[in-house]
N, C-alpha and C. Protein backbone atom coordinates (compact mmCIF):
# COMPACT_ATOMS: atom_id res chain seq x y z
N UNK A 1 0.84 -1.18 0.00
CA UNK A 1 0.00 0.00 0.00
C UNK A 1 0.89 1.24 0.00
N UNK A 2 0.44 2.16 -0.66
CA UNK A 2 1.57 3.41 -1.15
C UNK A 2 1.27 4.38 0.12
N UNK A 3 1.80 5.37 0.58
CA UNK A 3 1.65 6.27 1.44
C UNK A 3 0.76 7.18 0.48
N UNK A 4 0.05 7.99 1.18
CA UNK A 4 -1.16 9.22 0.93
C UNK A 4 -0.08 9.90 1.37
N UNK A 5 -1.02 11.34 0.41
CA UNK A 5 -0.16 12.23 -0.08
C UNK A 5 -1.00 12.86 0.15
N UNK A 6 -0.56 14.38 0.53
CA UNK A 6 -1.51 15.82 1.03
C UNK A 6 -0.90 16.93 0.02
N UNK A 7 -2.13 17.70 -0.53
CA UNK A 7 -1.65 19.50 -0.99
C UNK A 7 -1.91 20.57 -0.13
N UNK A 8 -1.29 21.21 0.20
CA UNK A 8 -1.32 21.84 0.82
C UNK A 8 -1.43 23.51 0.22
N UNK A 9 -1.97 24.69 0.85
CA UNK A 9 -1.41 25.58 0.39
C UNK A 9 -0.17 26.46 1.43
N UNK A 10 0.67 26.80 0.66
CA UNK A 10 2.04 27.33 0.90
C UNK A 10 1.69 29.02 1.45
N UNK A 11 1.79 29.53 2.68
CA UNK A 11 1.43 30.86 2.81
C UNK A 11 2.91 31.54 3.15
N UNK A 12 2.95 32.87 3.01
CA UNK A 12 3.77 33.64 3.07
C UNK A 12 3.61 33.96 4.77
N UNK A 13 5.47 33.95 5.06
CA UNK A 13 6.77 33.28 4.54
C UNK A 13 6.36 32.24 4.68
N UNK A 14 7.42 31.50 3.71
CA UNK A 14 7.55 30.09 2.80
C UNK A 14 8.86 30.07 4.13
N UNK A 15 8.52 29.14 4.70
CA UNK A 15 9.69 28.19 5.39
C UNK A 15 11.10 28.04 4.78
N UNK A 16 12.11 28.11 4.71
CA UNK A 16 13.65 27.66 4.08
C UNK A 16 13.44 26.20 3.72
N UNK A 17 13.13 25.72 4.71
CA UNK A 17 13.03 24.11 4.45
C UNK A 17 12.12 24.14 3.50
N UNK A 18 11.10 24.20 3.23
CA UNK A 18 9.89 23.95 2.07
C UNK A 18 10.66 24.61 1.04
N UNK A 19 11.25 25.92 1.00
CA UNK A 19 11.73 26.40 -0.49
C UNK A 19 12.71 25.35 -0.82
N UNK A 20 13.69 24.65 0.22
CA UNK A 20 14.71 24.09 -0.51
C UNK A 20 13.86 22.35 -0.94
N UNK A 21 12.48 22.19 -0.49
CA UNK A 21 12.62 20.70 -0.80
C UNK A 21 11.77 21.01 -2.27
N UNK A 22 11.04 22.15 -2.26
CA UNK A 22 10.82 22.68 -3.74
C UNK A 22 11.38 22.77 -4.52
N UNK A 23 13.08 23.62 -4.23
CA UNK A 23 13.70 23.70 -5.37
C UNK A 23 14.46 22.01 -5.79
N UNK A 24 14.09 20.98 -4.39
CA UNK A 24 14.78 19.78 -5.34
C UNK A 24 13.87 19.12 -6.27
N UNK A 25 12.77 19.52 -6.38
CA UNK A 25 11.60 19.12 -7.17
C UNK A 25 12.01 19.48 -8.91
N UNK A 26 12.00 20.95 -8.31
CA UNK A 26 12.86 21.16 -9.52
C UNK A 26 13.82 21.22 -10.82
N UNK A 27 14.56 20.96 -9.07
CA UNK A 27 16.13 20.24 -9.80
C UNK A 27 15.79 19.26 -11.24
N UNK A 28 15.24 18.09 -9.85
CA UNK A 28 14.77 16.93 -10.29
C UNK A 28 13.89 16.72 -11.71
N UNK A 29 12.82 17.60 -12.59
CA UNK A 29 12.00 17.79 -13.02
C UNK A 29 13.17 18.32 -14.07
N UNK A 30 13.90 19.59 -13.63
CA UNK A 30 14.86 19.53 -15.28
C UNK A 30 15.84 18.62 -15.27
N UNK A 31 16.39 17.70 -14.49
CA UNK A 31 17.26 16.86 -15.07
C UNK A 31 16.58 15.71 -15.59
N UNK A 32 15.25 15.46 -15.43
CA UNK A 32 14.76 14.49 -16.12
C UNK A 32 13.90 14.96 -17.63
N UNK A 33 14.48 16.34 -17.57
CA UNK A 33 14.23 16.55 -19.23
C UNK A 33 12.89 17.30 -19.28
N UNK A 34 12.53 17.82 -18.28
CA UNK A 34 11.24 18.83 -18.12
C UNK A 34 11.59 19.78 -19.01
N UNK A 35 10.88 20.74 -19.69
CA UNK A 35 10.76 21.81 -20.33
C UNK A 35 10.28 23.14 -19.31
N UNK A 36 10.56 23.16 -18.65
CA UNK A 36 9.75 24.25 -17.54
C UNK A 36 10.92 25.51 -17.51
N UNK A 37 11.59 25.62 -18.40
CA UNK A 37 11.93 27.27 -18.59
C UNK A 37 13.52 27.41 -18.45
N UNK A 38 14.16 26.19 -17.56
CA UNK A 38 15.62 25.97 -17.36
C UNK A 38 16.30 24.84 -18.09
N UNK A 39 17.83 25.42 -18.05
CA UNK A 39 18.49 24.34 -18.92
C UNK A 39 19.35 23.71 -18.16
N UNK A 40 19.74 22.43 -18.25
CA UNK A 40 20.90 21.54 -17.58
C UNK A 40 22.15 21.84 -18.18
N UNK A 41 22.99 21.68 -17.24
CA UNK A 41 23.02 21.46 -16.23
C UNK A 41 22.72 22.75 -14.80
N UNK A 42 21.47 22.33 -14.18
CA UNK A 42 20.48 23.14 -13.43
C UNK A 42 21.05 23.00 -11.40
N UNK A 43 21.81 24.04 -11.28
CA UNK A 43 22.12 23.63 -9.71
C UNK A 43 21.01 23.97 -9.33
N UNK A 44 20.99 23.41 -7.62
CA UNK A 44 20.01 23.67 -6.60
C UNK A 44 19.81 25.15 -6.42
N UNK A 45 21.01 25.93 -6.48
CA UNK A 45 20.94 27.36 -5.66
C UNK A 45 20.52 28.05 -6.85
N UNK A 46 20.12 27.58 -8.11
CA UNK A 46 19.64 28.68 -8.90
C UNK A 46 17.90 28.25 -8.93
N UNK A 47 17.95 27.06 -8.63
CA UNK A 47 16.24 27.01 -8.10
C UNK A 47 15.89 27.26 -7.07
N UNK A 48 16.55 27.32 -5.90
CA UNK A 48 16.41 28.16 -5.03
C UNK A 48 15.92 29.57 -5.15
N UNK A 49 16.91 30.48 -5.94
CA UNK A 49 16.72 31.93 -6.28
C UNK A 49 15.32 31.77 -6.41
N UNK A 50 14.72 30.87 -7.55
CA UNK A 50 13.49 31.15 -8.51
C UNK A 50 12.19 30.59 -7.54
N UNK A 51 12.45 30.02 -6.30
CA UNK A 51 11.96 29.93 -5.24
C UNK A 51 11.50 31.05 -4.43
N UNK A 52 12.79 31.57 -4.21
CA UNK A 52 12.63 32.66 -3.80
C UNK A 52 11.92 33.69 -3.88
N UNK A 53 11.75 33.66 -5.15
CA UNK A 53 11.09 35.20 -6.27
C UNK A 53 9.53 34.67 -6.02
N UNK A 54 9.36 33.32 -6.13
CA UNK A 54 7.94 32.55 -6.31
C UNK A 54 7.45 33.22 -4.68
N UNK A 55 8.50 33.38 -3.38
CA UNK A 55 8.03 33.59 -1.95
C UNK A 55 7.41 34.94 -2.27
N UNK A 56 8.01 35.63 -2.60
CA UNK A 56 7.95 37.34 -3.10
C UNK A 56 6.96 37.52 -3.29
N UNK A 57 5.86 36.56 -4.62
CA UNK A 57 4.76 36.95 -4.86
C UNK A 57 3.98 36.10 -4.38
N UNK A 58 3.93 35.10 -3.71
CA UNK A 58 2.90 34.83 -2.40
C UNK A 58 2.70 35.93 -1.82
N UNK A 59 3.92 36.65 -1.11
CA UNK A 59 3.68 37.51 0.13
C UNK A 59 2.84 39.04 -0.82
N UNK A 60 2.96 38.75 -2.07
CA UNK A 60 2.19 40.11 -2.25
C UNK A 60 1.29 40.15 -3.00
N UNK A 61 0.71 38.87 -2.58
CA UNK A 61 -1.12 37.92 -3.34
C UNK A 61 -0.88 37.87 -5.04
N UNK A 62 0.32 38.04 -5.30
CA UNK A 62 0.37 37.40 -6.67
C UNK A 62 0.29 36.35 -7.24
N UNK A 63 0.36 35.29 -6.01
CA UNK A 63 0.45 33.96 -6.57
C UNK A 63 0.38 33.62 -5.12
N UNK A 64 -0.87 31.66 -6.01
CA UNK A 64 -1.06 30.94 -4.95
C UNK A 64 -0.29 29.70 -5.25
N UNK A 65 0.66 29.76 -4.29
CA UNK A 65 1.72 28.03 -4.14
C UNK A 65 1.55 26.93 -3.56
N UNK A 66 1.01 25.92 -4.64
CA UNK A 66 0.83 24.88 -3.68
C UNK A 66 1.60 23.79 -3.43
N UNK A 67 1.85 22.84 -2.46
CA UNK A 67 2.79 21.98 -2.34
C UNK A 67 2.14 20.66 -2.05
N UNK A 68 2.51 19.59 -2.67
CA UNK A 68 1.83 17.88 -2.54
C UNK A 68 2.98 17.56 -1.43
N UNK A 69 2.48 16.96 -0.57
CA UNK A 69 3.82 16.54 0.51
C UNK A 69 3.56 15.03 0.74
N UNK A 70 4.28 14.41 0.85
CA UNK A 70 4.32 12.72 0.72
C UNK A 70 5.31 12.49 1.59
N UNK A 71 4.83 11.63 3.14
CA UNK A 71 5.63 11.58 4.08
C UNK A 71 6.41 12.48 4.63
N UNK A 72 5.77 13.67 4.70
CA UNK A 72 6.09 14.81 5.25
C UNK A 72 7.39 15.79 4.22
N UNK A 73 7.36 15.23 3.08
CA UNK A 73 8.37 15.78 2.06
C UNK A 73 7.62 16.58 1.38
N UNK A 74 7.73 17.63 0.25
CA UNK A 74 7.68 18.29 -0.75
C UNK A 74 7.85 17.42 -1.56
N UNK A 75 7.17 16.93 -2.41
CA UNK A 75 7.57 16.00 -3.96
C UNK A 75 6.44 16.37 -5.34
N UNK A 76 5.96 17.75 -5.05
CA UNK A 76 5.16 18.49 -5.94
C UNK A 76 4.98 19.88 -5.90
N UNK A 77 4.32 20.62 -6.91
CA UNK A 77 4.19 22.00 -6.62
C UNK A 77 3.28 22.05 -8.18
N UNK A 78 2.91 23.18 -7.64
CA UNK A 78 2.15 24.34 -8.57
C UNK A 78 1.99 25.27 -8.23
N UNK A 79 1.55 26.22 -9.17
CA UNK A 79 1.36 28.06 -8.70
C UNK A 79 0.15 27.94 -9.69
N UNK A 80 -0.56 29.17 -9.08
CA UNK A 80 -1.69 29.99 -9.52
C UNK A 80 -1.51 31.31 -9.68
N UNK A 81 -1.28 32.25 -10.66
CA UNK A 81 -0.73 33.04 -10.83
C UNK A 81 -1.68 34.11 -11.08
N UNK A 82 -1.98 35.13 -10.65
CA UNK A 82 -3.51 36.03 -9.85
C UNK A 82 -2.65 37.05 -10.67
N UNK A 83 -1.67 37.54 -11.04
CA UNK A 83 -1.04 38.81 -11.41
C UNK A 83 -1.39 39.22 -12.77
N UNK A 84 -2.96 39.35 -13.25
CA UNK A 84 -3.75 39.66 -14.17
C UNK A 84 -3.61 41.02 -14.39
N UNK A 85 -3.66 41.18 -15.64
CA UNK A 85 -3.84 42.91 -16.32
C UNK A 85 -5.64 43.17 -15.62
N UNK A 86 -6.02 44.60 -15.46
CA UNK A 86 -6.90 44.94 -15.08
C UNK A 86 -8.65 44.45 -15.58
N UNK A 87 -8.07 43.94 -16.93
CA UNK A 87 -9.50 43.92 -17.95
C UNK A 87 -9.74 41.87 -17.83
N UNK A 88 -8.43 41.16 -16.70
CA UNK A 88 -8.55 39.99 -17.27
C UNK A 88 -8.79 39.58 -15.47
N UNK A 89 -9.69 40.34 -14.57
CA UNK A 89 -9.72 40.04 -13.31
C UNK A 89 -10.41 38.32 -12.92
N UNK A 90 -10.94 37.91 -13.40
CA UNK A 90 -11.71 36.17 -14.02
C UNK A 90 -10.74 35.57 -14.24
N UNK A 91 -9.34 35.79 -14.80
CA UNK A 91 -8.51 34.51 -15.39
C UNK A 91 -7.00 34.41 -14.19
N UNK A 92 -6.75 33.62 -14.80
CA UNK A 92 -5.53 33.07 -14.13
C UNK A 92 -4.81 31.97 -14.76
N UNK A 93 -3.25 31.62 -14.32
CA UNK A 93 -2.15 31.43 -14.96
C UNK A 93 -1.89 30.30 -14.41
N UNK A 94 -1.74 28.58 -14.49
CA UNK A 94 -1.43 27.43 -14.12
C UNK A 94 -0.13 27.70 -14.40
N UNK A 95 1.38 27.42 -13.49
CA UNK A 95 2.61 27.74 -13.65
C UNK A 95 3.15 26.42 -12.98
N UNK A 96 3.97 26.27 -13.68
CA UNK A 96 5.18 25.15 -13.41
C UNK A 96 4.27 24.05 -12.26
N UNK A 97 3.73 23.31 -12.91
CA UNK A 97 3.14 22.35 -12.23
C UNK A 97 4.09 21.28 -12.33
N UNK A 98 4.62 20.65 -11.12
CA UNK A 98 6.05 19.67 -11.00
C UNK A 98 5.68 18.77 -10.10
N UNK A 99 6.13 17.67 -11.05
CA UNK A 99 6.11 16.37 -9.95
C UNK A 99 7.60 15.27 -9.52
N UNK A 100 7.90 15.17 -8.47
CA UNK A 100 9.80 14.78 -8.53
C UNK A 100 9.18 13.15 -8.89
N UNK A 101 10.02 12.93 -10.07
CA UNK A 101 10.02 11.71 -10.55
C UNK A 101 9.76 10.46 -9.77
N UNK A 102 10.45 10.78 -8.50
CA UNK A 102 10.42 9.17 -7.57
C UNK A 102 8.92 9.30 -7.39
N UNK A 103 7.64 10.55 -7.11
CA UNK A 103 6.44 10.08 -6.50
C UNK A 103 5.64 10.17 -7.44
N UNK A 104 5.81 10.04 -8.98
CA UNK A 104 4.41 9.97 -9.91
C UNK A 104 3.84 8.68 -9.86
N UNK A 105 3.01 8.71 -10.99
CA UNK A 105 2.54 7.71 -10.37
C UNK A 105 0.82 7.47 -9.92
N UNK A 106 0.80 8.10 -9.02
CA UNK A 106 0.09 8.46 -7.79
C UNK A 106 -0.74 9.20 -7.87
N UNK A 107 -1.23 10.05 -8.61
CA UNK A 107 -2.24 10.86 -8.98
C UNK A 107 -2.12 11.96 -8.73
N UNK A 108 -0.59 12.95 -8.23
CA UNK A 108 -0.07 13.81 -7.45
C UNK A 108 -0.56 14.75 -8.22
N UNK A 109 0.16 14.54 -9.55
CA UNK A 109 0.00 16.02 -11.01
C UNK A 109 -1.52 16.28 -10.58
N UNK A 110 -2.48 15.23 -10.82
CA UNK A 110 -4.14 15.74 -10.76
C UNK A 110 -4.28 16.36 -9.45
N UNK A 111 -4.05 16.05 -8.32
CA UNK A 111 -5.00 16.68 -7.37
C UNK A 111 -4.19 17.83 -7.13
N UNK A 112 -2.62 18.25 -7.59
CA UNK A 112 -2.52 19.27 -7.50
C UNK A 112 -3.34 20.24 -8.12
N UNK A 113 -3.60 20.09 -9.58
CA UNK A 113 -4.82 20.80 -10.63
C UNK A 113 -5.96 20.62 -10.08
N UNK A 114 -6.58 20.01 -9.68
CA UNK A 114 -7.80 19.75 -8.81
C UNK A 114 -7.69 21.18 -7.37
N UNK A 115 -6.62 20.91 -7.23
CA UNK A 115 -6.88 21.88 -5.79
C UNK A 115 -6.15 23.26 -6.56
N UNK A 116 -5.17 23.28 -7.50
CA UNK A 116 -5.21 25.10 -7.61
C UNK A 116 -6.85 25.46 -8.65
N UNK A 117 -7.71 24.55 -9.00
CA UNK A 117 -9.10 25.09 -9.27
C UNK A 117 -9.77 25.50 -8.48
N UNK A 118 -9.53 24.70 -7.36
CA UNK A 118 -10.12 24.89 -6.01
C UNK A 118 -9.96 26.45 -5.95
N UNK A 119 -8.37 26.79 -5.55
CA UNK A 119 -7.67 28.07 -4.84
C UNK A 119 -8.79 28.93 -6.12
N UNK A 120 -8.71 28.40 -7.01
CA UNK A 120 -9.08 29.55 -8.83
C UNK A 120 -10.42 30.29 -8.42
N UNK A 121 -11.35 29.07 -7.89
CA UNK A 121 -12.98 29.76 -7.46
C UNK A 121 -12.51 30.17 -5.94
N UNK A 122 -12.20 30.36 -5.06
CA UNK A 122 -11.92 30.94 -3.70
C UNK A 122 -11.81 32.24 -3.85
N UNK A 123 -10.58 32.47 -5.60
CA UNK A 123 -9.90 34.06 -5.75
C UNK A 123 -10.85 34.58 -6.68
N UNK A 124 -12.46 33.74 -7.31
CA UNK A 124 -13.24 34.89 -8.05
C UNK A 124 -12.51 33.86 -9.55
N UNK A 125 -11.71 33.54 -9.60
CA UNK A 125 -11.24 33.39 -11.19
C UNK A 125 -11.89 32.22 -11.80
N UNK A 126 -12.49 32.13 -12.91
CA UNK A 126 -13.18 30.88 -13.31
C UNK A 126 -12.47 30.81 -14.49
N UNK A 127 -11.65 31.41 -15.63
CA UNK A 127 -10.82 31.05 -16.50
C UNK A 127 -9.36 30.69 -16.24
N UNK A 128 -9.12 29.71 -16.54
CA UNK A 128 -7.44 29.20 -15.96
C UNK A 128 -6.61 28.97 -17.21
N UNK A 129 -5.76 29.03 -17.70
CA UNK A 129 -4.86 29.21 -18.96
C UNK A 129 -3.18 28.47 -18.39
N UNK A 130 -2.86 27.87 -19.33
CA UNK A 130 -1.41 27.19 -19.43
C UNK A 130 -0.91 27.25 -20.28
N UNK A 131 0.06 26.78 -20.46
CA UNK A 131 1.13 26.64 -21.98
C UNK A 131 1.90 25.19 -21.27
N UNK A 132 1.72 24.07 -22.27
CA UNK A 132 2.82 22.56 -21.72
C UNK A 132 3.35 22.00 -23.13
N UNK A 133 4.30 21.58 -23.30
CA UNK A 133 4.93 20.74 -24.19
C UNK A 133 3.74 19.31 -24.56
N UNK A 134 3.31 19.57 -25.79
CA UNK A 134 2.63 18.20 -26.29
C UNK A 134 3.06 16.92 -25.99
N UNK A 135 2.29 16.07 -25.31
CA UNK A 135 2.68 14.65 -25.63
C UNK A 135 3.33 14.15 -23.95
N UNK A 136 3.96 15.08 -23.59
CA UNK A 136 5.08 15.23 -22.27
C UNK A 136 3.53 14.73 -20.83
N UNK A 137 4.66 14.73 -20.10
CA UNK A 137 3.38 13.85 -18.59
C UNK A 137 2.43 14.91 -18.25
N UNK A 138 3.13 16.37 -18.41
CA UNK A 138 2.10 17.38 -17.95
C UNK A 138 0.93 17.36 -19.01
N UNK A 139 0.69 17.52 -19.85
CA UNK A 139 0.22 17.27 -21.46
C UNK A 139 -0.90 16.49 -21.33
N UNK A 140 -0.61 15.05 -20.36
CA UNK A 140 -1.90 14.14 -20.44
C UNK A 140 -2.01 14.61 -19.29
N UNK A 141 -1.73 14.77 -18.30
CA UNK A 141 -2.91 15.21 -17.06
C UNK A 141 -3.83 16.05 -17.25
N UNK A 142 -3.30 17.22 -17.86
CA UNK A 142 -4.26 18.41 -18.46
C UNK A 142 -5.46 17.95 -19.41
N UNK A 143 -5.23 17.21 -19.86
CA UNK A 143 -5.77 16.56 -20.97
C UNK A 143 -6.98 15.52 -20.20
N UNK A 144 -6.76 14.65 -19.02
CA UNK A 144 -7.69 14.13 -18.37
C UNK A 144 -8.41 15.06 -17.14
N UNK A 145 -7.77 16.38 -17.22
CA UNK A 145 -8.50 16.96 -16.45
C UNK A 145 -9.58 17.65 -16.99
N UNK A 146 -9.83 17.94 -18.46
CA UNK A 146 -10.91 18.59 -19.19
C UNK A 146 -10.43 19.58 -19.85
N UNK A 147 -8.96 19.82 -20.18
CA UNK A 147 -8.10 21.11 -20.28
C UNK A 147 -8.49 21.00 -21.89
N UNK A 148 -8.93 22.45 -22.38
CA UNK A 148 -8.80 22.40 -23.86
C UNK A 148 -7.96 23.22 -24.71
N UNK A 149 -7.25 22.46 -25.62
CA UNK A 149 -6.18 22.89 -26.06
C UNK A 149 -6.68 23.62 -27.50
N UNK A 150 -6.19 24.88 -27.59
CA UNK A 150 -6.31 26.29 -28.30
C UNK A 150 -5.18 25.88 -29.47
N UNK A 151 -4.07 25.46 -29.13
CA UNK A 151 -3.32 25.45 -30.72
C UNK A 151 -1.73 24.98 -29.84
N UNK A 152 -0.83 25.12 -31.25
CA UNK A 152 0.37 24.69 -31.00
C UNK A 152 0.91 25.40 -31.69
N UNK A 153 2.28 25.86 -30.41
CA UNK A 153 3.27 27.23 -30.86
C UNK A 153 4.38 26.10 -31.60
N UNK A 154 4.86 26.15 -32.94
CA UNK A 154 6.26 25.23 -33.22
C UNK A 154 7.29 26.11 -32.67
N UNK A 155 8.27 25.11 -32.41
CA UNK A 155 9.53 25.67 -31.61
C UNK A 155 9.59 26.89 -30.91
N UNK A 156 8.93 26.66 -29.77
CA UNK A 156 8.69 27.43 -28.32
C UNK A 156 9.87 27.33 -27.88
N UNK A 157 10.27 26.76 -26.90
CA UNK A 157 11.40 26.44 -26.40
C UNK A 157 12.16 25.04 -26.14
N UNK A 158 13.25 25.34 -25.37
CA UNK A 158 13.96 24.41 -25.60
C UNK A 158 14.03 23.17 -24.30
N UNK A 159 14.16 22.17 -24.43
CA UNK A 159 14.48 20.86 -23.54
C UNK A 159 15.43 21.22 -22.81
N UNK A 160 15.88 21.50 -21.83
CA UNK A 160 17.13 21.16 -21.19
C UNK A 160 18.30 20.81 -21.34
N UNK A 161 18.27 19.79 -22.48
CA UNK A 161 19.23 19.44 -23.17
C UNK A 161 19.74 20.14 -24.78
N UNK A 162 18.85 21.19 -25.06
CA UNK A 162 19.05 21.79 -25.69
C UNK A 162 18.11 21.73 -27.01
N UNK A 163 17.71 20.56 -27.25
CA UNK A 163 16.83 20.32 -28.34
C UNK A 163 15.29 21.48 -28.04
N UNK A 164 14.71 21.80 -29.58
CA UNK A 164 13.94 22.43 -29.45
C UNK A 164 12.37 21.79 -29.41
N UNK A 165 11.53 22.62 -28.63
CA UNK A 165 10.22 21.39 -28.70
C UNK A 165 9.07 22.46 -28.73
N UNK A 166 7.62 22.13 -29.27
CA UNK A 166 6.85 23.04 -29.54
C UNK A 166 6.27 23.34 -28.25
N UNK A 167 5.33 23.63 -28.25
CA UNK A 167 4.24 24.25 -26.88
C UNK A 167 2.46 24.60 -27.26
N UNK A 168 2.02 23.76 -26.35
CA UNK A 168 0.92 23.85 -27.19
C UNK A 168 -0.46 24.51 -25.88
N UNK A 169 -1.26 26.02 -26.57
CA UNK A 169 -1.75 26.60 -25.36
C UNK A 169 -3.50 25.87 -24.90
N UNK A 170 -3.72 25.85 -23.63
CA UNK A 170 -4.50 25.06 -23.16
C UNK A 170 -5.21 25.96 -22.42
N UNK A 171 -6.82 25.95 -22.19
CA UNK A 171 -7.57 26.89 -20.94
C UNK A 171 -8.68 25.91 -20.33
N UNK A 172 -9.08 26.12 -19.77
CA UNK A 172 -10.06 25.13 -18.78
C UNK A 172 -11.40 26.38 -17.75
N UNK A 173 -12.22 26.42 -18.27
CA UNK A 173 -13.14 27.33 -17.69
C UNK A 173 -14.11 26.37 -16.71
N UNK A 174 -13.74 27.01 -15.35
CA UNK A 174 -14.17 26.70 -13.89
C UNK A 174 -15.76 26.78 -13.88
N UNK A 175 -16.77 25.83 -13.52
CA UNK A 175 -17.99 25.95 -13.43
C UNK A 175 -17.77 26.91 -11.89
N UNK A 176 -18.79 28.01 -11.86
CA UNK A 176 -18.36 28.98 -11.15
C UNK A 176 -20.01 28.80 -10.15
């Protein structure tokens, strides 16, 4: 029987300990070839920084951080990203949704998306918007969560390893 797993939401200040077991999520997520914005070879202390910046806008309601914890670890994350232009107060931004390789599996990716919809109707927002690499693990969760995909950017960005890969944009409107 697998251990249960909790999401939590992350409030400002973000603990040291929680930023650093986040940024190994991270780590972890680009060395296994994630597309999420960094390239390998990816140290800890520069996901740290980007941790950091993520604490910044918790503390100034720009963003809601959530964390999946599995045996009292960090082994997930997502953000909800509230930092809307004035005319787009309804929508919001699904950001770097990460799962550390050792705990997939498990249904972690979904109930994180499950619960930042949650956070989405709490903050008023019933339109939610992403951008994920086709085909990739984030790609089908979105995809079994009801996410509908708008089109595909060719050669968005790049793999980690340097190769280039498209991006394809996705929105999901919250029964409100």
């Amino acid at each position: 029987m697998s251990a249960a797993f909790e999401i939590t939401v992350l409030d400002a200040p973000i603990a040291d300990t929680a930023l650093d077991q986040l940024a190994d999520v991270l780590v972890d997520c680009v060395e296994g070839g994630a597309s999420v914005s960094f390239m390998s070879p990816f140290p800890h202390a520069e996901a740290l920084a980007f941790f950091r910046k993520v604490a910044a806008s918790v503390a100034s309601n720009d963003t809601v951080l959530l964390a999946a914890r599995l045996d009292g670890r960090i082994v997930g994350t997502v953000q909800l990203g509230l930092d809307t232009p004035p005319n787009q107060p309804h929508r919001a931004d699904i950001k770097k949704m990460l799962v550390h390789r050792s705990a997939r599996g498990r249904g972690i990716g979904a109930a994180l998306m499950a619960r930042a919809e949650e956070e989405a109707r709490r903050k008023g927002r019933w339109l939610l918007v992403l951008d994920t690499v086709p085909g990739e693990n984030g790609h089908r969760v979105y995809q079994r969560a009801g996410w509908t995909e708008t089109g595909i950017i060719p050669d968005y960005a790049l793999f980690p390893d340097g190769r280039i890969c498209d991006t394809t944009v996705m929105w999901k409107r919250l029964d409100r």
